[in-house]
PDB file of N, CA and C in Angstrom:
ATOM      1  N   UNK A   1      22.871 -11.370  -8.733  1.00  0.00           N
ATOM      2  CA  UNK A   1      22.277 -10.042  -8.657  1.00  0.00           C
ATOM      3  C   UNK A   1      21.086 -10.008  -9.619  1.00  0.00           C
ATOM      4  N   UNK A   2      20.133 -10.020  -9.311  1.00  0.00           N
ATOM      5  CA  UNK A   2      18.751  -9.532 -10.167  1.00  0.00           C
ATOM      6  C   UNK A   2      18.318  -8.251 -10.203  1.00  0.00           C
ATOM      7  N   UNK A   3      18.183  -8.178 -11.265  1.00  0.00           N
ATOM      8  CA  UNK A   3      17.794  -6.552 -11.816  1.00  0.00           C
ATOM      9  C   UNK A   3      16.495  -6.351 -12.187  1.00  0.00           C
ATOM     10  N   UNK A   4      16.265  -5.220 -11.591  1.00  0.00           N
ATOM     11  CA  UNK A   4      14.131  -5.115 -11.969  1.00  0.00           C
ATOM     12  C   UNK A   4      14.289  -4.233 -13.077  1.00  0.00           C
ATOM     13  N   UNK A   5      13.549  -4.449 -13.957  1.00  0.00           N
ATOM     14  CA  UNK A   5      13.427  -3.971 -14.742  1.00  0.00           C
ATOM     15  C   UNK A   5      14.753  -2.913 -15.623  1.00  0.00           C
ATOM     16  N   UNK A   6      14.216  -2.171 -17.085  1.00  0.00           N
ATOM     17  CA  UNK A   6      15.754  -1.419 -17.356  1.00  0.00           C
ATOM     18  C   UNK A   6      16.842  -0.479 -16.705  1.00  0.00           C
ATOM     19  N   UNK A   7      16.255  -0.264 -15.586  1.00  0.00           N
ATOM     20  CA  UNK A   7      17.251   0.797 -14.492  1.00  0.00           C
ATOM     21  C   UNK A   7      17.995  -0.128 -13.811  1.00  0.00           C
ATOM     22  N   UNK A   8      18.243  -0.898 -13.841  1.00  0.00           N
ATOM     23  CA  UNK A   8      19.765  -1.797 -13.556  1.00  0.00           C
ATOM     24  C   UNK A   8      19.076  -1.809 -11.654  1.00  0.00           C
ATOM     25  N   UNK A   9      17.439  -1.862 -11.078  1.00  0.00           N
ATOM     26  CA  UNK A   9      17.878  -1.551  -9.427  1.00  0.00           C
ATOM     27  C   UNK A   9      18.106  -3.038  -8.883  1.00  0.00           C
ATOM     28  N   UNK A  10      19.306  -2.990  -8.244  1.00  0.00           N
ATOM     29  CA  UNK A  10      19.192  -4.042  -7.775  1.00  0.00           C
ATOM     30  C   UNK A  10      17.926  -4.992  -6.985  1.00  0.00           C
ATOM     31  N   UNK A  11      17.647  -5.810  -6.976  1.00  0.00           N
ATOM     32  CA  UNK A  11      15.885  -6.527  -6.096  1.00  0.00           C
ATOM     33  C   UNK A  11      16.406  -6.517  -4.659  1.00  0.00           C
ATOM     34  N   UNK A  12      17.747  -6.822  -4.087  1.00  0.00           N
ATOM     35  CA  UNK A  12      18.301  -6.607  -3.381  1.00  0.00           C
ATOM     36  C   UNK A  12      18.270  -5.925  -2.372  1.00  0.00           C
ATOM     37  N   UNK A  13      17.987  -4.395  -2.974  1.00  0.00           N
ATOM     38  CA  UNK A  13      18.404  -3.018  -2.443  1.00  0.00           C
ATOM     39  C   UNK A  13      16.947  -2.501  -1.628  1.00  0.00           C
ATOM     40  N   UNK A  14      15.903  -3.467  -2.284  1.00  0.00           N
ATOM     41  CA  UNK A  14      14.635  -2.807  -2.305  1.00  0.00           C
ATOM     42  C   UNK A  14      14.036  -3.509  -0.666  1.00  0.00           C
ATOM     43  N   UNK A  15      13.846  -1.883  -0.228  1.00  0.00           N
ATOM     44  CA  UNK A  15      14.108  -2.870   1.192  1.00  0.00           C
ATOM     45  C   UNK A  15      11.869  -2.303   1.359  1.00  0.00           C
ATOM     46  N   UNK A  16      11.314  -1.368   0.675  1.00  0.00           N
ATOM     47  CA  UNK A  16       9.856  -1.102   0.872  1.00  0.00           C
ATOM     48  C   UNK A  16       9.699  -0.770  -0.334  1.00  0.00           C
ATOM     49  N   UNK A  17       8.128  -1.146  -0.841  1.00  0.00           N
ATOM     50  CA  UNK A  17       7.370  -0.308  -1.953  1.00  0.00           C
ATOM     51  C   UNK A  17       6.144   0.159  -1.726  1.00  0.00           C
ATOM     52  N   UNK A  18       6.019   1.080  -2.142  1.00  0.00           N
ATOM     53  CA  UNK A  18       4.906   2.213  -1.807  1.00  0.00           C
ATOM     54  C   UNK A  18       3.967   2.484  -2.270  1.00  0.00           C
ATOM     55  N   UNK A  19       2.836   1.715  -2.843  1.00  0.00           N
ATOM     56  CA  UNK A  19       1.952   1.918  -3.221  1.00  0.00           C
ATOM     57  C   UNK A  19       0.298   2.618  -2.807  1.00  0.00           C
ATOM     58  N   UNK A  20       0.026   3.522  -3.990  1.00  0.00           N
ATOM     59  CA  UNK A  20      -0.717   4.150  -4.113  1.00  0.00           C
ATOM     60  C   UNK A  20      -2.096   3.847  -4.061  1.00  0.00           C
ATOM     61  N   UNK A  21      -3.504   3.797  -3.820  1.00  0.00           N
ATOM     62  CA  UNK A  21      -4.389   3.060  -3.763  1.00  0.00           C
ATOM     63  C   UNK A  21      -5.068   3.736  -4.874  1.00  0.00           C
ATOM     64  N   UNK A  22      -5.960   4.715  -4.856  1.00  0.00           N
ATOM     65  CA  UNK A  22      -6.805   5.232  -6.021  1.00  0.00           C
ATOM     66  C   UNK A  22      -6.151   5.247  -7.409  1.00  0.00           C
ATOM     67  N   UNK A  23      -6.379   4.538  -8.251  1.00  0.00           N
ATOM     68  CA  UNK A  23      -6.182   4.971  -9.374  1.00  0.00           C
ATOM     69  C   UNK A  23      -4.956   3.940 -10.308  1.00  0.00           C
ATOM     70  N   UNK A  24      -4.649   3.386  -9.226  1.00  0.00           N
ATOM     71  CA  UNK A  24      -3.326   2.650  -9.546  1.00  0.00           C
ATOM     72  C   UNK A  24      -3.669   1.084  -8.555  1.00  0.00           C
ATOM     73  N   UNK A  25      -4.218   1.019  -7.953  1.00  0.00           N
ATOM     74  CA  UNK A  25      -5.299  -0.442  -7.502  1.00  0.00           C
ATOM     75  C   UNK A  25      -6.187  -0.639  -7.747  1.00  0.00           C
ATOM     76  N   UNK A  26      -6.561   0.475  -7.948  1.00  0.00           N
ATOM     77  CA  UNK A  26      -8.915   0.062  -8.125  1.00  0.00           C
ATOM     78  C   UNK A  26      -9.014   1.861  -8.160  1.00  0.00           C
ATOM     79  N   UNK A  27     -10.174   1.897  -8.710  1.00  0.00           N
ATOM     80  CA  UNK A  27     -10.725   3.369  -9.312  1.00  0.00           C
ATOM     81  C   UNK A  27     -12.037   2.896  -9.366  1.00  0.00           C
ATOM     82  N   UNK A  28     -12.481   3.355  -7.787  1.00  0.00           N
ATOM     83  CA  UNK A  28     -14.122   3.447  -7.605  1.00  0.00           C
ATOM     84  C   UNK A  28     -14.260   1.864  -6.691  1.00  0.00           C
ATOM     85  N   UNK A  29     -15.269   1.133  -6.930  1.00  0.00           N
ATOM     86  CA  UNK A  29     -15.116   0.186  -6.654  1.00  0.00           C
ATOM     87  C   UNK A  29     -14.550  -1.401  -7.698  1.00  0.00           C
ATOM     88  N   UNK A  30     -13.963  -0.688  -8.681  1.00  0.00           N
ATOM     89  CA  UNK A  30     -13.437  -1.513  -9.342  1.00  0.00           C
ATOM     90  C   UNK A  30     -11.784  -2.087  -9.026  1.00  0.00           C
ATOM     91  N   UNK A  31     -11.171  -3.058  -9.349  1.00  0.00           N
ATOM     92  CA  UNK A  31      -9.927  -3.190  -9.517  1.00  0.00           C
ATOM     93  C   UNK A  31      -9.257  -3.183 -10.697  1.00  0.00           C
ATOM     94  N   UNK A  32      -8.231  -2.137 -10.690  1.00  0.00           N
ATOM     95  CA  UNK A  32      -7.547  -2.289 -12.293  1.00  0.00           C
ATOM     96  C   UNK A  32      -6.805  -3.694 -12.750  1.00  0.00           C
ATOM     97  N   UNK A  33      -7.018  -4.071 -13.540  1.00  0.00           N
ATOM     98  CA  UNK A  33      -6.870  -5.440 -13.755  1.00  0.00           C
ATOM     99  C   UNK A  33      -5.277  -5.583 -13.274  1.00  0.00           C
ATOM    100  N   UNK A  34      -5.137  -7.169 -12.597  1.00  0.00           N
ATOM    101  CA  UNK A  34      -4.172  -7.408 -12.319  1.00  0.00           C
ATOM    102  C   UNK A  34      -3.379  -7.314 -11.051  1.00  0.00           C
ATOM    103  N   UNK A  35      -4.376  -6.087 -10.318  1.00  0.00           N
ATOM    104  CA  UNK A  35      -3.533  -5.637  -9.117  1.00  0.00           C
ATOM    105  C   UNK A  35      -3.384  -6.524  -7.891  1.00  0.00           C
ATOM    106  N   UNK A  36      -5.077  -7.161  -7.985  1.00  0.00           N
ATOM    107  CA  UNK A  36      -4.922  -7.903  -6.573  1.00  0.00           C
ATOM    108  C   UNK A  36      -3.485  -9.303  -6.889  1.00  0.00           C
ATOM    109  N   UNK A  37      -2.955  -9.548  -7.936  1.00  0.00           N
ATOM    110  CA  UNK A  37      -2.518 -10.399  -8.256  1.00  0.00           C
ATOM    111  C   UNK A  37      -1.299  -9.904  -7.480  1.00  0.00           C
ATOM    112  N   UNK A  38      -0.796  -8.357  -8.057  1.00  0.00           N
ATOM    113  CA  UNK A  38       0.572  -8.011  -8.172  1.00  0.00           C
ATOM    114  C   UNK A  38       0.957  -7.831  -6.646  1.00  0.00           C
ATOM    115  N   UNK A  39      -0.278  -7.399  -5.958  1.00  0.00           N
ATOM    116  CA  UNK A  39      -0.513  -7.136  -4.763  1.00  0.00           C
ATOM    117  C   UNK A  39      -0.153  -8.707  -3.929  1.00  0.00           C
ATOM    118  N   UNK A  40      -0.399  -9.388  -4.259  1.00  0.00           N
ATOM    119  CA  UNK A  40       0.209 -11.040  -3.427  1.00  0.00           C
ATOM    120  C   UNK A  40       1.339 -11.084  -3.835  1.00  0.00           C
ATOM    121  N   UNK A  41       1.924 -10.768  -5.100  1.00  0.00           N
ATOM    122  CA  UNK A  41       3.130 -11.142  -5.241  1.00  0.00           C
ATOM    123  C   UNK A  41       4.111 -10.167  -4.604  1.00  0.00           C
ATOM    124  N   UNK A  42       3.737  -9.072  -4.206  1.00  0.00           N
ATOM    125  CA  UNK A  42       4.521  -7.805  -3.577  1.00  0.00           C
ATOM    126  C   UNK A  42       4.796  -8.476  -2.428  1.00  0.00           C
ATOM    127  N   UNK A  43       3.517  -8.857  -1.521  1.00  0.00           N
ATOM    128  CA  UNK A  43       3.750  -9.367  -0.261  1.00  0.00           C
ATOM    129  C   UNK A  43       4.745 -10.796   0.133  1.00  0.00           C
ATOM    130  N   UNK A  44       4.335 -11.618  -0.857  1.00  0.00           N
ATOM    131  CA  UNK A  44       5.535 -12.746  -0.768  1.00  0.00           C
ATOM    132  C   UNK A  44       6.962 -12.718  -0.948  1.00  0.00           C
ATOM    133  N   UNK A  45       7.195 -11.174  -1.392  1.00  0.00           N
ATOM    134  CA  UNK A  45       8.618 -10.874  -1.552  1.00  0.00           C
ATOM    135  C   UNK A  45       9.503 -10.785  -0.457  1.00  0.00           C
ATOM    136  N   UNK A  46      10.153 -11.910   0.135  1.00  0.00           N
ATOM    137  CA  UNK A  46      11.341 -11.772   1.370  1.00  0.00           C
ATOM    138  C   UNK A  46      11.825 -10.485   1.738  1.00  0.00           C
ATOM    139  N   UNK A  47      12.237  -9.921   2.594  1.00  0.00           N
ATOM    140  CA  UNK A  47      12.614  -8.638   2.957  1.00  0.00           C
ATOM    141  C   UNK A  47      12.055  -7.199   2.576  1.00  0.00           C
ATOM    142  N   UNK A  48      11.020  -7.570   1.664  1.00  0.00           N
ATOM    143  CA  UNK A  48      10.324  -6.017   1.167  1.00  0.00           C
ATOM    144  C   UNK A  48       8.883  -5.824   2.431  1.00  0.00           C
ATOM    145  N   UNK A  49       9.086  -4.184   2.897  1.00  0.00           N
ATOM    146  CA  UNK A  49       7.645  -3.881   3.326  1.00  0.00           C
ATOM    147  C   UNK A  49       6.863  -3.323   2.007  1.00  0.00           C
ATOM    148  N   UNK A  50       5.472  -3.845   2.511  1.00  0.00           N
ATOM    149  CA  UNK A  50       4.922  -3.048   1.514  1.00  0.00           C
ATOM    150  C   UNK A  50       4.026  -2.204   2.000  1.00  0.00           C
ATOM    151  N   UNK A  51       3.755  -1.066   1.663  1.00  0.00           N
ATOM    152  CA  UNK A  51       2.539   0.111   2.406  1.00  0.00           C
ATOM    153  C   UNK A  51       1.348   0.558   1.772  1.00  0.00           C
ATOM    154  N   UNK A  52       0.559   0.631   1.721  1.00  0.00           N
ATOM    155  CA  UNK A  52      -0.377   1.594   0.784  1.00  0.00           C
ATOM    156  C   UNK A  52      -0.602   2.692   1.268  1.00  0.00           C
ATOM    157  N   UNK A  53      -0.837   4.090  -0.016  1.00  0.00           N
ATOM    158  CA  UNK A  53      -0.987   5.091   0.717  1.00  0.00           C
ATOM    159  C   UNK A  53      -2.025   5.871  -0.104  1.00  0.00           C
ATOM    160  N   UNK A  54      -2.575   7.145   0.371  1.00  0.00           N
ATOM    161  CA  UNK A  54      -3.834   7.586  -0.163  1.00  0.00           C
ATOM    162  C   UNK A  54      -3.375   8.946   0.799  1.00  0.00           C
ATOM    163  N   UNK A  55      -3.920  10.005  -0.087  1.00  0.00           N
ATOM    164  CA  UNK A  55      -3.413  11.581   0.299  1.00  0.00           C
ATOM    165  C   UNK A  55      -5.183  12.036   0.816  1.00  0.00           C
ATOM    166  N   UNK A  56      -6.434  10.847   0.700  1.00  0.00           N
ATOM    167  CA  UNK A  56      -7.425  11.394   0.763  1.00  0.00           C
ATOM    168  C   UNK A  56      -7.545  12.114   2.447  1.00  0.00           C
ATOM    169  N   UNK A  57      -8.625  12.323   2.507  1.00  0.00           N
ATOM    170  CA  UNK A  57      -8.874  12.682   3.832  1.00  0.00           C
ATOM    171  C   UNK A  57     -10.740  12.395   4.167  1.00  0.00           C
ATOM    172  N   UNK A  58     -11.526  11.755   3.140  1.00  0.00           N
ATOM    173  CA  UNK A  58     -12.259  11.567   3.409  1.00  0.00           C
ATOM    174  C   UNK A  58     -12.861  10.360   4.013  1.00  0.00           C
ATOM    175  N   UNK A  59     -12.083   9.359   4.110  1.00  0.00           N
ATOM    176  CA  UNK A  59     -12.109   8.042   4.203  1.00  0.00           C
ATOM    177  C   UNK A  59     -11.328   7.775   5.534  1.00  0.00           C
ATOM    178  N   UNK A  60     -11.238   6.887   6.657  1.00  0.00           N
ATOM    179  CA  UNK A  60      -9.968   6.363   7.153  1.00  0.00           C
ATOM    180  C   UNK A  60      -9.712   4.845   6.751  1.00  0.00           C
ATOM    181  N   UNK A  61      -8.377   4.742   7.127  1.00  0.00           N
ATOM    182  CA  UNK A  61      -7.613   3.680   6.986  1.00  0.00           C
ATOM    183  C   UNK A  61      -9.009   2.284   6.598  1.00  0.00           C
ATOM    184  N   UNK A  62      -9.643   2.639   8.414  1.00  0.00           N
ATOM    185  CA  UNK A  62     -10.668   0.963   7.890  1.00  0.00           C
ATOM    186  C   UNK A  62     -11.313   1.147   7.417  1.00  0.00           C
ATOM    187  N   UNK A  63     -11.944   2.224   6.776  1.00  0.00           N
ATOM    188  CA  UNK A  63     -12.868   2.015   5.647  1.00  0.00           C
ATOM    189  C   UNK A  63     -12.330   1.975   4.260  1.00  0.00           C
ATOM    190  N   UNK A  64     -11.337   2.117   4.208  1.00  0.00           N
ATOM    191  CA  UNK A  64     -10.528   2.187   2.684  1.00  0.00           C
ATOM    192  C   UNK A  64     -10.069   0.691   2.452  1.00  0.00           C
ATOM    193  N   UNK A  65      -9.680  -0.233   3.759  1.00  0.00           N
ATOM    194  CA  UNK A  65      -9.855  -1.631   3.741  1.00  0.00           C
ATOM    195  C   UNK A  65     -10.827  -2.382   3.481  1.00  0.00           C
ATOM    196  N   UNK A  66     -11.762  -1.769   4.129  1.00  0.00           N
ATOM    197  CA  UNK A  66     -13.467  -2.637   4.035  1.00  0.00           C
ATOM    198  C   UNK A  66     -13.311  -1.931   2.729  1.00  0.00           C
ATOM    199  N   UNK A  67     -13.328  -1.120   1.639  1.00  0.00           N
ATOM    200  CA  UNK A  67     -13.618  -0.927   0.764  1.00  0.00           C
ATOM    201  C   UNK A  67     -12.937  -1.989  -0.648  1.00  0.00           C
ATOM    202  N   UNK A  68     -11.479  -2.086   0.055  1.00  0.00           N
ATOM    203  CA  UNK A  68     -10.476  -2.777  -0.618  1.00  0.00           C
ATOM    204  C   UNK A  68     -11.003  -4.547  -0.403  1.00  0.00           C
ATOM    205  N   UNK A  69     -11.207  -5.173   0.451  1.00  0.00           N
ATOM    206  CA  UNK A  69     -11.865  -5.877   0.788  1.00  0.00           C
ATOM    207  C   UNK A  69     -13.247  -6.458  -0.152  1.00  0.00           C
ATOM    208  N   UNK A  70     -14.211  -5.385  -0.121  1.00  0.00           N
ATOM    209  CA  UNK A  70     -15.439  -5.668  -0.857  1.00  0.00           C
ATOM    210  C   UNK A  70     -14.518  -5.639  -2.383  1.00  0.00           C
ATOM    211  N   UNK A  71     -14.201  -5.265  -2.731  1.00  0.00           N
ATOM    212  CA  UNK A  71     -13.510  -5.575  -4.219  1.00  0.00           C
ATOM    213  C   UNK A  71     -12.627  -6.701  -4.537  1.00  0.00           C
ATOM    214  N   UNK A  72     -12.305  -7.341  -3.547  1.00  0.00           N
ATOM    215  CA  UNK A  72     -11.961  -9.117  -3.437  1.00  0.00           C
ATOM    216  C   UNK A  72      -9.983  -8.867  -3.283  1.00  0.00           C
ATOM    217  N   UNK A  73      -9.719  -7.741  -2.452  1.00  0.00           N
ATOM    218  CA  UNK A  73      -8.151  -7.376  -1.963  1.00  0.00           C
ATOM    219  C   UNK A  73      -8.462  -8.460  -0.571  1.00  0.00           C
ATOM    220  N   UNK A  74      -7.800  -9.630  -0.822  1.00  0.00           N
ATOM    221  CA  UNK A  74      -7.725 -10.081   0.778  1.00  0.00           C
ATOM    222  C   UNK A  74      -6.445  -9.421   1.314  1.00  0.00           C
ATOM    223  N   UNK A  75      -6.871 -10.644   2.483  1.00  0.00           N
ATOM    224  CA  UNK A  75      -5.420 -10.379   3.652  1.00  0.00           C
ATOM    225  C   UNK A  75      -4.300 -10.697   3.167  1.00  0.00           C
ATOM    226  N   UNK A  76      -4.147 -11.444   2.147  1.00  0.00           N
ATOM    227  CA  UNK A  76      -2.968 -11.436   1.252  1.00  0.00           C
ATOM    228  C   UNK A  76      -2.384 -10.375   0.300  1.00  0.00           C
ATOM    229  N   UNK A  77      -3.419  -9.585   0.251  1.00  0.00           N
ATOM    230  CA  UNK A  77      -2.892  -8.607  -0.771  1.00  0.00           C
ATOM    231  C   UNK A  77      -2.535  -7.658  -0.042  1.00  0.00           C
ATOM    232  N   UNK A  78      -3.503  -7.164   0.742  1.00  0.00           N
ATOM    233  CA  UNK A  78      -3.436  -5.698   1.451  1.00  0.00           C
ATOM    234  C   UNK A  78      -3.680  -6.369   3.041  1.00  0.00           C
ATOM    235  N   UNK A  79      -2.603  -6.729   3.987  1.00  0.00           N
ATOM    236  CA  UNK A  79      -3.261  -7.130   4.987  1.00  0.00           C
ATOM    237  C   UNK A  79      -3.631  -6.131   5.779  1.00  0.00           C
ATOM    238  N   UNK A  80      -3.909  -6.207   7.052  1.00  0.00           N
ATOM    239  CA  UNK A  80      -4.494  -5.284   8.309  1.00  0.00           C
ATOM    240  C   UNK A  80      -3.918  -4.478   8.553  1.00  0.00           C
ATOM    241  N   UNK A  81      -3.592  -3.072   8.766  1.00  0.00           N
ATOM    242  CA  UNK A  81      -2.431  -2.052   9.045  1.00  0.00           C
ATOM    243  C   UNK A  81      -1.688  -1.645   8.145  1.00  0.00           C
ATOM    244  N   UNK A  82      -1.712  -2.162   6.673  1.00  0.00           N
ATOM    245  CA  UNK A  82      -0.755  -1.642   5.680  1.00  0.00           C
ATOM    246  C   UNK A  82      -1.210  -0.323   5.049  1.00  0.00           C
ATOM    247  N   UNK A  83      -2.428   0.021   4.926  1.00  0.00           N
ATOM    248  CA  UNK A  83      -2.970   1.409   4.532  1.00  0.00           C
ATOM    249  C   UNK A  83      -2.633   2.442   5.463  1.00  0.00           C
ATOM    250  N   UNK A  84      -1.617   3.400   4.937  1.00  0.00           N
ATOM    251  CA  UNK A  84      -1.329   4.897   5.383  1.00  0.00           C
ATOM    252  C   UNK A  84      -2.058   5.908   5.000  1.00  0.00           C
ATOM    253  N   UNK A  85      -2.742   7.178   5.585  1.00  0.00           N
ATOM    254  CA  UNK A  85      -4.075   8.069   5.190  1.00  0.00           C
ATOM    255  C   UNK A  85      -2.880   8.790   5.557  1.00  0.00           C
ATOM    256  N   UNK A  86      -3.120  10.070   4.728  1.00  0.00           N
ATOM    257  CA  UNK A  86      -2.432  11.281   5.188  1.00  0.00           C
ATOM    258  C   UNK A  86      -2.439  11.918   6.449  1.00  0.00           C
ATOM    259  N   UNK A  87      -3.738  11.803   6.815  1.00  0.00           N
ATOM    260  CA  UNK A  87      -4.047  12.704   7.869  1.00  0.00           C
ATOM    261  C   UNK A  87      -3.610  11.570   9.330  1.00  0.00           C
ATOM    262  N   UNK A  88      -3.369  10.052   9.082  1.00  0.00           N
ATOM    263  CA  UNK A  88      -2.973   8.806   9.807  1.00  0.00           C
ATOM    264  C   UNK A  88      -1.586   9.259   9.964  1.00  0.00           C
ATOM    265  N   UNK A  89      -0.679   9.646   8.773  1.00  0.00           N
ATOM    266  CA  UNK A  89       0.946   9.875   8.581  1.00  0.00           C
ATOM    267  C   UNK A  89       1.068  11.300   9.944  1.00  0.00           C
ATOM    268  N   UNK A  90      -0.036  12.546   9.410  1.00  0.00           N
ATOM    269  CA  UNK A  90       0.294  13.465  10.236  1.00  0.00           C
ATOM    270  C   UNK A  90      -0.187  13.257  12.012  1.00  0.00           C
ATOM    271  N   UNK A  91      -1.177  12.805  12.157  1.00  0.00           N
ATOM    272  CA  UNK A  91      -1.228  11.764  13.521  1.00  0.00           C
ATOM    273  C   UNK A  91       0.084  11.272  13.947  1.00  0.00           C
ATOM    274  N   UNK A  92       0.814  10.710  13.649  1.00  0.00           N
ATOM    275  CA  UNK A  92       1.657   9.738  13.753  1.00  0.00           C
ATOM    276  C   UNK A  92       2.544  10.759  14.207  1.00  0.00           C
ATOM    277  N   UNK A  93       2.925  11.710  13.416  1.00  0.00           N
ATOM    278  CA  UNK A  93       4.343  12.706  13.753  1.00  0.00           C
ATOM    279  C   UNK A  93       3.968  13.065  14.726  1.00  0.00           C
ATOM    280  N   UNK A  94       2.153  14.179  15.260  1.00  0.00           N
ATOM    281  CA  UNK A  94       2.146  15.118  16.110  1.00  0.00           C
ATOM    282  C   UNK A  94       2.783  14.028  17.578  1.00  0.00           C
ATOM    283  N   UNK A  95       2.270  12.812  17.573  1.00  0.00           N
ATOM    284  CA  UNK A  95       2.231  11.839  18.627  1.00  0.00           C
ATOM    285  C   UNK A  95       3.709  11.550  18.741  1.00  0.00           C
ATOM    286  N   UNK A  96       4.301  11.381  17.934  1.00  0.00           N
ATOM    287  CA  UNK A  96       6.258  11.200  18.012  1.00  0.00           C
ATOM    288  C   UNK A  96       6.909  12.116  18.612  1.00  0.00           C
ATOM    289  N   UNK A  97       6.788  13.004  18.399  1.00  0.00           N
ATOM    290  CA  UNK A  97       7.369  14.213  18.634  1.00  0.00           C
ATOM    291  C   UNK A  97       6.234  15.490  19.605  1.00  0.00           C
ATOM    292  N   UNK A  98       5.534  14.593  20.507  1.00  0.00           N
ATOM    293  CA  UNK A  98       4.546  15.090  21.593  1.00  0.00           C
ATOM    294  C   UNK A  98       3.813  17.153  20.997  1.00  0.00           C
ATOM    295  N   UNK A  99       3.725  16.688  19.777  1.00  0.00           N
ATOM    296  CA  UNK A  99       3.608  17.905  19.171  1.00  0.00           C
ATOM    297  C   UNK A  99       1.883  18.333  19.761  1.00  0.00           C
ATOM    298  N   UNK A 100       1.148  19.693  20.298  1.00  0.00           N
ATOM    299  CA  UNK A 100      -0.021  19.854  20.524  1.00  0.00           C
ATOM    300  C   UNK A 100      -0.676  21.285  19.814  1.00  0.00           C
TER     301      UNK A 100
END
């Protein structure tokens, strides 16, 4: 049993992680140090999804990639389809549930 960090969670249990893009990956066109790293190692993790998400609404999905991208996030870090936009999440429901 491996334990992440002091909350005893099992690594096990962790079946997605959810990461945030502004501010906590890159802020502006910078990357906060370390991320694209943590960001490969998220993805090589057996059984974990990983998502990115952003509450913006000014941006979509592929431009927040091409943005992630020009800051040196490859397809290893952040691949194709992993960025969730808010307004992408609420798309998604009206279309599930044939909402008009």
């Amino acid at each position: 049993m491996a334990l992440i960090g002091s909350h005893g969670i099992e690594k096990d249990s962790i079946k997605a992680v959810l990461v945030d893009l502004s501010g906590t990956i890159h802020v502006g066109n910078h990357e906060i140090p370390g991320a694209i790293d943590a960001c490969i190692r998220l993805q090589k993790e057996p059984g974990i999804q990983v998502l990115f998400l952003t509450n913006t609404t000014k941006l979509s999905s592929f431009s927040l990639l091409q943005q992630l991208r020009t800051i040196g996030f490859g397809e290893d870090a952040v691949p194709d389809g992993s960025i969730m936009t808010s307004t992408g999440a609420a798309r998604e429901i009206l279309m599930k549930y044939d909402l008009k």
